[in-house]
Protein backbone atom coordinates (compact mmCIF):
# COMPACT_ATOMS: atom_id res chain seq x y z
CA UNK A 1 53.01 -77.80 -5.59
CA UNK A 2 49.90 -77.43 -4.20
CA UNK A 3 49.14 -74.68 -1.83
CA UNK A 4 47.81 -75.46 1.58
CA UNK A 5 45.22 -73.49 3.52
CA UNK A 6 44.45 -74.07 6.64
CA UNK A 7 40.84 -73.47 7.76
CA UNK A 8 40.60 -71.56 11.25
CA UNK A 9 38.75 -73.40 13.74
CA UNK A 10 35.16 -72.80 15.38
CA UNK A 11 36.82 -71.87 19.18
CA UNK A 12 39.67 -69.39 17.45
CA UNK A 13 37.55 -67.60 14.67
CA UNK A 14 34.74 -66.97 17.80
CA UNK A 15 37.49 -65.60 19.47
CA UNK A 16 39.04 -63.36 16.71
CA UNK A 17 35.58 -61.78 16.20
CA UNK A 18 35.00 -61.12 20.00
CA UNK A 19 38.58 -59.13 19.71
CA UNK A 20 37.12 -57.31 16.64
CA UNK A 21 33.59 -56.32 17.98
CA UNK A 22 35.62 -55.80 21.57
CA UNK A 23 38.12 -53.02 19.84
CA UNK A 24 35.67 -51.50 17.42
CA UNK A 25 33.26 -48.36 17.98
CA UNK A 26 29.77 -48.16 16.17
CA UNK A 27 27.91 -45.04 15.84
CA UNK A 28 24.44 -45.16 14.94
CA UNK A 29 22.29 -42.81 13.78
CA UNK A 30 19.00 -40.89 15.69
CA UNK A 31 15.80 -41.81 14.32
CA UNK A 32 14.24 -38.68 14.35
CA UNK A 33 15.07 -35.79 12.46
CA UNK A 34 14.68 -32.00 13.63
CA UNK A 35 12.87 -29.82 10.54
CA UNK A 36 13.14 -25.90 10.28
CA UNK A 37 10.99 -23.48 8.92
CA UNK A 38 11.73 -19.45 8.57
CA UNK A 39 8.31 -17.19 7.77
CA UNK A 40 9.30 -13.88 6.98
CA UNK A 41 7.68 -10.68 7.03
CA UNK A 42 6.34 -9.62 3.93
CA UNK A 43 6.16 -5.91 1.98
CA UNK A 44 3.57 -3.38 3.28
CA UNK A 45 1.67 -2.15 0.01
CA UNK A 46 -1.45 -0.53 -0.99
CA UNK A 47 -3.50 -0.37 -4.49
CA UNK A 48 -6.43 -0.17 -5.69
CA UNK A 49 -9.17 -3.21 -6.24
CA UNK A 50 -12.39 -4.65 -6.76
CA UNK A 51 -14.78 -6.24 -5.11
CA UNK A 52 -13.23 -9.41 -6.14
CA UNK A 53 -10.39 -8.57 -4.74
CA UNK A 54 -8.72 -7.97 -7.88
CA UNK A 55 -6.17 -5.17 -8.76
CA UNK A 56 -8.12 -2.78 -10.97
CA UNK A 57 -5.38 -1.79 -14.41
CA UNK A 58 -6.45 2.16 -15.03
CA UNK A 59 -8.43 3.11 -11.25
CA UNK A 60 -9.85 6.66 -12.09
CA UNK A 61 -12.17 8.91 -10.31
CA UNK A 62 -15.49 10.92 -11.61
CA UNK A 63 -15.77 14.66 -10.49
CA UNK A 64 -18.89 16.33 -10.64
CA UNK A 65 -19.47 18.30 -14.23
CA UNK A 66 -19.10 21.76 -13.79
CA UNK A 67 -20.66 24.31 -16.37
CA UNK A 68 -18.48 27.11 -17.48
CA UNK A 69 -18.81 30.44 -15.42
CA UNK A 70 -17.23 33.77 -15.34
CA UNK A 71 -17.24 33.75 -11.33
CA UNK A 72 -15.14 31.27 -9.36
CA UNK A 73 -16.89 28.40 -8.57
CA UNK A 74 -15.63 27.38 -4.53
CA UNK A 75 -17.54 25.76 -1.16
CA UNK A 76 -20.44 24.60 -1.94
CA UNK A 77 -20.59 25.15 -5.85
CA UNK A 78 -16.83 23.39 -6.10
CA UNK A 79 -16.85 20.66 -8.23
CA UNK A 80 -16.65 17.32 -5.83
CA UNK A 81 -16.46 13.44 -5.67
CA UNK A 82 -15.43 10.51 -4.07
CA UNK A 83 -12.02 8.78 -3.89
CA UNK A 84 -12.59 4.97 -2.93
CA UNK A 85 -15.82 2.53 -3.98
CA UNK A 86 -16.74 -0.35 -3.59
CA UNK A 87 -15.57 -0.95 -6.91
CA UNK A 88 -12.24 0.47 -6.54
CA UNK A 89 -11.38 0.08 -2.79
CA UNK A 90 -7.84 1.75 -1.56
CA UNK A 91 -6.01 -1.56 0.05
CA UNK A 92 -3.55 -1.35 2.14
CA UNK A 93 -1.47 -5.08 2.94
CA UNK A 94 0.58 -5.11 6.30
CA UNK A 95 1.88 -8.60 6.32
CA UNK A 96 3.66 -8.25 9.41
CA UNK A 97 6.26 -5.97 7.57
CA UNK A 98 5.10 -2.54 9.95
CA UNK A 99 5.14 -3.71 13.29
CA UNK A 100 5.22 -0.05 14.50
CA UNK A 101 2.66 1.01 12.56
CA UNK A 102 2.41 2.87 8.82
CA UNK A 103 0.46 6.07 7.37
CA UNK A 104 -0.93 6.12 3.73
CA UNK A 105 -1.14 9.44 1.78
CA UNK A 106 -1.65 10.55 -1.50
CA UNK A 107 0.13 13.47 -3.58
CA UNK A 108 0.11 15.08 -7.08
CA UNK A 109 2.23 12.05 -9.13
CA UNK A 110 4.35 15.37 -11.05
CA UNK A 111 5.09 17.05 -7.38
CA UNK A 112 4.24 20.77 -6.93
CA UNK A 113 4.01 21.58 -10.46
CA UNK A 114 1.17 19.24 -11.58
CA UNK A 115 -2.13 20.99 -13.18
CA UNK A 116 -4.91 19.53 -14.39
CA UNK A 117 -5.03 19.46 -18.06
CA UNK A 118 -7.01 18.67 -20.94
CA UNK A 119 -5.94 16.39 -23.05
CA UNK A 120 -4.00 18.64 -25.29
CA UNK A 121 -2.40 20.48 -22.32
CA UNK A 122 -3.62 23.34 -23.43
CA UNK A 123 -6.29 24.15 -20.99
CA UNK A 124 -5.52 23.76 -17.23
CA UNK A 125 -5.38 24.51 -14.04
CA UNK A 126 -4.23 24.29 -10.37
CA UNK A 127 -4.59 21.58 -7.58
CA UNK A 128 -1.98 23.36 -4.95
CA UNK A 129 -3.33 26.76 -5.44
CA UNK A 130 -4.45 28.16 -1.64
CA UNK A 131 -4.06 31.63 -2.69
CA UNK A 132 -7.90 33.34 -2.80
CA UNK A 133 -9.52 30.07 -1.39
CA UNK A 134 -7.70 28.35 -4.58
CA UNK A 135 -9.77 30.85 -6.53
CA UNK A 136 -6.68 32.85 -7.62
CA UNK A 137 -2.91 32.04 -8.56
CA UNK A 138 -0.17 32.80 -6.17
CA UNK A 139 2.15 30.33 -7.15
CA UNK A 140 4.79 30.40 -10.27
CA UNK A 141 2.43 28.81 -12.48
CA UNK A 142 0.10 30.84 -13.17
CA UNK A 143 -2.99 29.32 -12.58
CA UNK A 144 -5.37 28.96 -9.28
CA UNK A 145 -7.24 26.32 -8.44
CA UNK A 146 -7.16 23.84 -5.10
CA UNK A 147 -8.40 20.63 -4.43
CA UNK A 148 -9.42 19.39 -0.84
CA UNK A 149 -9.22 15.72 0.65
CA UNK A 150 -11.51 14.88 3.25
CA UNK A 151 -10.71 11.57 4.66
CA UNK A 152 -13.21 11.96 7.95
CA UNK A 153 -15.91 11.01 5.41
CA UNK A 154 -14.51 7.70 4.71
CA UNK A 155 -14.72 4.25 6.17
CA UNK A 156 -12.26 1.27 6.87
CA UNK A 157 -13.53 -2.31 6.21
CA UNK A 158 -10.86 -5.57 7.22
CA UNK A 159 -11.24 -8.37 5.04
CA UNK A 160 -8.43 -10.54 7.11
CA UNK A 161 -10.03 -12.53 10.16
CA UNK A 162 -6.94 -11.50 12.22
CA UNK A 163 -6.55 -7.97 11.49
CA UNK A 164 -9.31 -4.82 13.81
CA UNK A 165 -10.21 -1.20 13.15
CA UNK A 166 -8.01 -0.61 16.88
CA UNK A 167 -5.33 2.05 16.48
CA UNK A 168 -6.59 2.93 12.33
CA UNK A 169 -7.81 6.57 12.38
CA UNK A 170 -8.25 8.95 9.74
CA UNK A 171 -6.75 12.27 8.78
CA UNK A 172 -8.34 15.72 8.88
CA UNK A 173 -9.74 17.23 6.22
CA UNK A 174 -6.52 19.12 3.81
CA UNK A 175 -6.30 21.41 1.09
CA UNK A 176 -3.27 20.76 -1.25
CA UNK A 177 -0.25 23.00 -0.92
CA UNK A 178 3.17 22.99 -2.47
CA UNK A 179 4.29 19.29 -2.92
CA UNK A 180 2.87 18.54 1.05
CA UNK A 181 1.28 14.88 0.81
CA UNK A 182 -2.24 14.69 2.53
CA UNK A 183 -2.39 11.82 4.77
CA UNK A 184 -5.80 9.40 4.26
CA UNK A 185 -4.79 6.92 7.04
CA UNK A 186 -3.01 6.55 9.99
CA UNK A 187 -2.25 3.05 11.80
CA UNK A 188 -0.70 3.39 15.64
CA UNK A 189 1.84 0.95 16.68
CA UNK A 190 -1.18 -0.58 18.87
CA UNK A 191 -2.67 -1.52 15.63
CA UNK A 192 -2.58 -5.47 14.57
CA UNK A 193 0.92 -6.07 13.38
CA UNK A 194 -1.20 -8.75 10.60
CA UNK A 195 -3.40 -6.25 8.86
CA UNK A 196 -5.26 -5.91 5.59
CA UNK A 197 -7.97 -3.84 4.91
CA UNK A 198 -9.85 -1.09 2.68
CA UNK A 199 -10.87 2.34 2.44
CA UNK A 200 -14.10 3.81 0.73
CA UNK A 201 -15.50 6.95 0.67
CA UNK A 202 -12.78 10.00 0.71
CA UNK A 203 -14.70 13.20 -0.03
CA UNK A 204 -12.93 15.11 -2.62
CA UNK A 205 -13.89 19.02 -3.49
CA UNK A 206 -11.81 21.22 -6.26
CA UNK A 207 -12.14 24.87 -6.47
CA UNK A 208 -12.24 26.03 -10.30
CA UNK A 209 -10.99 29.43 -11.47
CA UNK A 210 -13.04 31.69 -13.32
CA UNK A 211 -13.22 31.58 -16.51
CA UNK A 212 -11.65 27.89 -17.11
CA UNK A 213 -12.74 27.16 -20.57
CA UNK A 214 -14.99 24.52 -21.00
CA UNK A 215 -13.48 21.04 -21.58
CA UNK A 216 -12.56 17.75 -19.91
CA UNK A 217 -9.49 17.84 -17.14
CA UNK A 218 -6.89 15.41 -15.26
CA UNK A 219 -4.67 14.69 -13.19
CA UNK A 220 -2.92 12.02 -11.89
CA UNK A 221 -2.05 11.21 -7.63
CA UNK A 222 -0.35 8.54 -6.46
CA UNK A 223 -1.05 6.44 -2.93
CA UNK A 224 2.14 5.89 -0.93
CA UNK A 225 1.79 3.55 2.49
CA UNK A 226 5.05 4.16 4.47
CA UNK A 227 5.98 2.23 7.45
CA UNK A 228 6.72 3.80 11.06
């Protein structure tokens, strides 16, 4: 048998497609799209760099040679130097991560018991040392010695076109003590919350025992920038 199919006509298939579009819902979609973007703040940090901007591997600093001497050797016959040149400028990056401000400071890097020391460690003495205008030891080490920071001698460049000198002051002039950080730097909450800049020219002044035999000292410090 053959089967039959019967073809719809024009006037009833119009009208079964009116009924479909009539009893259907189409959604379509917008044309525009909304993107989203999240900055967040970055990580306050300091170190030390060039003038090329680059992070210098081993920074060190150059005290004045001392010759050996039976007498103390304090004020204005202390060995000095400077912390911060244009060759190894102290950075500090804010990148919007100390919107209340920050301080940086600087301390012995082996606390309250750091000496400076040959490179044997058999030679040394003290950074912490106030006892005798650091001339003499009153501390459990045994040795005298003092160094001074005097960050009123320095001065703050920005190398950011957003970031100002407002609310960046130094701090006094400091003899070490115990394990008491000195601070270099202090930035008020009125300072620019987008900040990067550096420091150059920290005076630095050590008091030497009598007596130190003659040979060639360090010690290591260590920057710290802490938000407010």
């Amino acid at each position: 048998m053959k089967k039959m199919v019967k073809s719809l006509s024009p006037i009833v298939l119009g009208a079964l497609v009116c009924f479909l579009l009539a009893n259907s819902q189409f959604v379509l979609a917008a044309g525009n799209s909304t993107f989203h973007q999240t900055i967040n703040p970055g990580t306050l940090a300091t170190d030390i760099r060039s003038a090329s901007s680059t992070p210098v591997t081993s920074p060190s600093v150059s005290m004045s040679a001392k010759t050996f001497s039976f007498a103390c050797q304090s004020g204005g016959s202390a060995s000095t130097g400077t912390f911060g040149t244009n060759a190894e400028r102290i950075y500090v990056d804010n990148p919007d991560g100390a919107d209340n401000g920050w301080n940086l400071t600087i301390a012995a890097t082996g606390g309250a018991s750091a000496l400076w020391a040959n490179g044997g460690a058999t030679n040394k003495f003290d950074f912490n040392d106030s006892s005798g205008s650091g001339c003499t030891d009153g501390d459990s080490d045994t040795f005298g010695g003092q160094l001074t920071i005097n960050p009123t001698t320095a001065t703050t460049t920005t190398d950011y076109s957003g970031s100002s000198t407002t609310g960046i002051t130094f701090g006094s002039s400091s003899s070490f003590s115990s394990s008491t950080p000195i601070t270099l730097v202090n930035a008020s909450a009125g300072s620019s919350d987008i900040w990067r800049g550096y420091v150059t020219g920290i005076g630095l002044s050590q008091t030497i025992p009598a007596e130190i035999p003659a040979d060639a000292y360090s010690i290591n410090l260590t920057l710290t920038v802490t938000a407010l």
